[in-house]
Protein backbone atom coordinates (compact mmCIF):
# COMPACT_ATOMS: atom_id res chain seq x y z
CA UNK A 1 -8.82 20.82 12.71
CA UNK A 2 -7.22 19.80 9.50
CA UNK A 3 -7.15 17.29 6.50
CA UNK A 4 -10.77 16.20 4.98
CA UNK A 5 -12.22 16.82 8.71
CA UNK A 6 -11.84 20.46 8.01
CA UNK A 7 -13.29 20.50 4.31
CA UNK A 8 -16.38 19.06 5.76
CA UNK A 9 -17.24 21.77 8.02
CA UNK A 10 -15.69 24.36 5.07
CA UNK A 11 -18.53 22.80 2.91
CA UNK A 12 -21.34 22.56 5.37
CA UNK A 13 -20.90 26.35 7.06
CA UNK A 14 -20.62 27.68 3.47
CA UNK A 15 -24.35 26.07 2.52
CA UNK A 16 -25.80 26.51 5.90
CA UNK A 17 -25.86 30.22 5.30
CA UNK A 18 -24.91 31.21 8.99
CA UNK A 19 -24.56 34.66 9.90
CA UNK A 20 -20.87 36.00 10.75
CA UNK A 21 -20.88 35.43 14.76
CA UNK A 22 -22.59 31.92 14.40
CA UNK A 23 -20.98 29.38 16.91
CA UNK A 24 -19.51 26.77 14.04
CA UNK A 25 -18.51 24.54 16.87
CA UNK A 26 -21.08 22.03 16.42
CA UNK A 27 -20.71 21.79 12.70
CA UNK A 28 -16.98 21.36 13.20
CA UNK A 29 -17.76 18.82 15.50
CA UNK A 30 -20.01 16.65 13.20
CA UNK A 31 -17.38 17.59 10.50
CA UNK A 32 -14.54 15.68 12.62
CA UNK A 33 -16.90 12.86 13.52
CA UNK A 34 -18.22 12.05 9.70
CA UNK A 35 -13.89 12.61 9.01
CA UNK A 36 -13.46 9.66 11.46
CA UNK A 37 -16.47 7.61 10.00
CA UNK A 38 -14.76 7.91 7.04
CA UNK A 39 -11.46 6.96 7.60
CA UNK A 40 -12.67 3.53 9.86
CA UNK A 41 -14.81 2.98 6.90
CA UNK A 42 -12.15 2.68 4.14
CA UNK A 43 -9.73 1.14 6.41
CA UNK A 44 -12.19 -1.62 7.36
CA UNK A 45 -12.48 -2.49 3.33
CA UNK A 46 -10.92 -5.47 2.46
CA UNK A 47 -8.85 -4.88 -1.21
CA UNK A 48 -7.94 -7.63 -3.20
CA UNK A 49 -5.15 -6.98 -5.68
CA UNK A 50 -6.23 -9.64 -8.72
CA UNK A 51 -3.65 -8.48 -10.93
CA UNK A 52 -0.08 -6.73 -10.66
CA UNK A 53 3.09 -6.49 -12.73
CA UNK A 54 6.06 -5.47 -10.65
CA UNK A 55 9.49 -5.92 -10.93
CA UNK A 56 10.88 -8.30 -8.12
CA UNK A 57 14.77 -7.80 -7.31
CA UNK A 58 16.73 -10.54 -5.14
CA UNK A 59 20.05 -9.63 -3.36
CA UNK A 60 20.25 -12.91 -2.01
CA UNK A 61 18.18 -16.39 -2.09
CA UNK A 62 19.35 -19.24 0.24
CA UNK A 63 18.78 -23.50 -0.79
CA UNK A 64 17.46 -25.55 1.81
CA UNK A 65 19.78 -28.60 0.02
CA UNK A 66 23.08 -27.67 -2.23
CA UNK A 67 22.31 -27.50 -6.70
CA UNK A 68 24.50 -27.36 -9.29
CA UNK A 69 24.71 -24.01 -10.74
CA UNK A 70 26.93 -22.28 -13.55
CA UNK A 71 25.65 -18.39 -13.19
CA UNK A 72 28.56 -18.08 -15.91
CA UNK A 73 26.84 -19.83 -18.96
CA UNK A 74 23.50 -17.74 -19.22
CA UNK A 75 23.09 -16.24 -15.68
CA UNK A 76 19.69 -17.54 -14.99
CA UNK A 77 18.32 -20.57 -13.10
CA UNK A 78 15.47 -22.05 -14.81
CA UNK A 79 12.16 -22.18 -13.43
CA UNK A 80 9.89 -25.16 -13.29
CA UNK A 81 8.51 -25.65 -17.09
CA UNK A 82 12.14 -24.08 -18.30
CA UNK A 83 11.30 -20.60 -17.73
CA UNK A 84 14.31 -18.20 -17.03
CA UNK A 85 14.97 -17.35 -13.53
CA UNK A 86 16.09 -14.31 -12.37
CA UNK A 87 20.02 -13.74 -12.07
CA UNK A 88 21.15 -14.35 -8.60
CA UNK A 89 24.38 -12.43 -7.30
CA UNK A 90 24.92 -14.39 -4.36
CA UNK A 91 23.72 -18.45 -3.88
CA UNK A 92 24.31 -19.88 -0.55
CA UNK A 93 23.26 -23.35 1.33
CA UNK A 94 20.80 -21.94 4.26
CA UNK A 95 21.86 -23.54 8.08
């Protein structure tokens, strides 16, 4: 028995008082069940992420139809509204 499993049945023999030669095997047994409660429970959540700043790096981004593109004037391809792209190493026609 390991992991948060064990530290259950750690915390309940240590408050249940139990003389040295007490059988702990049920204890450890409700310890590993409430463990496995546990874990189904918080994998079973449902975590939205509502805001996240991450850096996003592109080897390689493929155009369903051919553009016109100097990487050698500033290195970026505008986005829609004229914000900066990212600088793209490699630009390629996809099929």
């Amino acid at each position: 028995m390991a992991g948060l499993a064990k530290e259950i049945a750690d915390v309940y023999i240590k408050n249940a008082n139990l003389p040295e030669d007490a059988d702990t095997k049920p204890i450890e047994d409700l310890a590993k069940g409430l463990a496995i409660a546990i874990d189904n429970y918080i994998k079973d959540l449902k975590f939205n992420i509502t805001n996240l700043d991450a850096v996003v790096q592109l080897d390689e981004i493929q155009l369903l139809k051919p553009i016109s593109v100097d990487l050698n004037q500033a290195g970026f391809i505008p986005f829609p509204g004229g914000v900066p792209g990212p600088r793209f190493r490699v630009l390629r026609q996809a099929g």
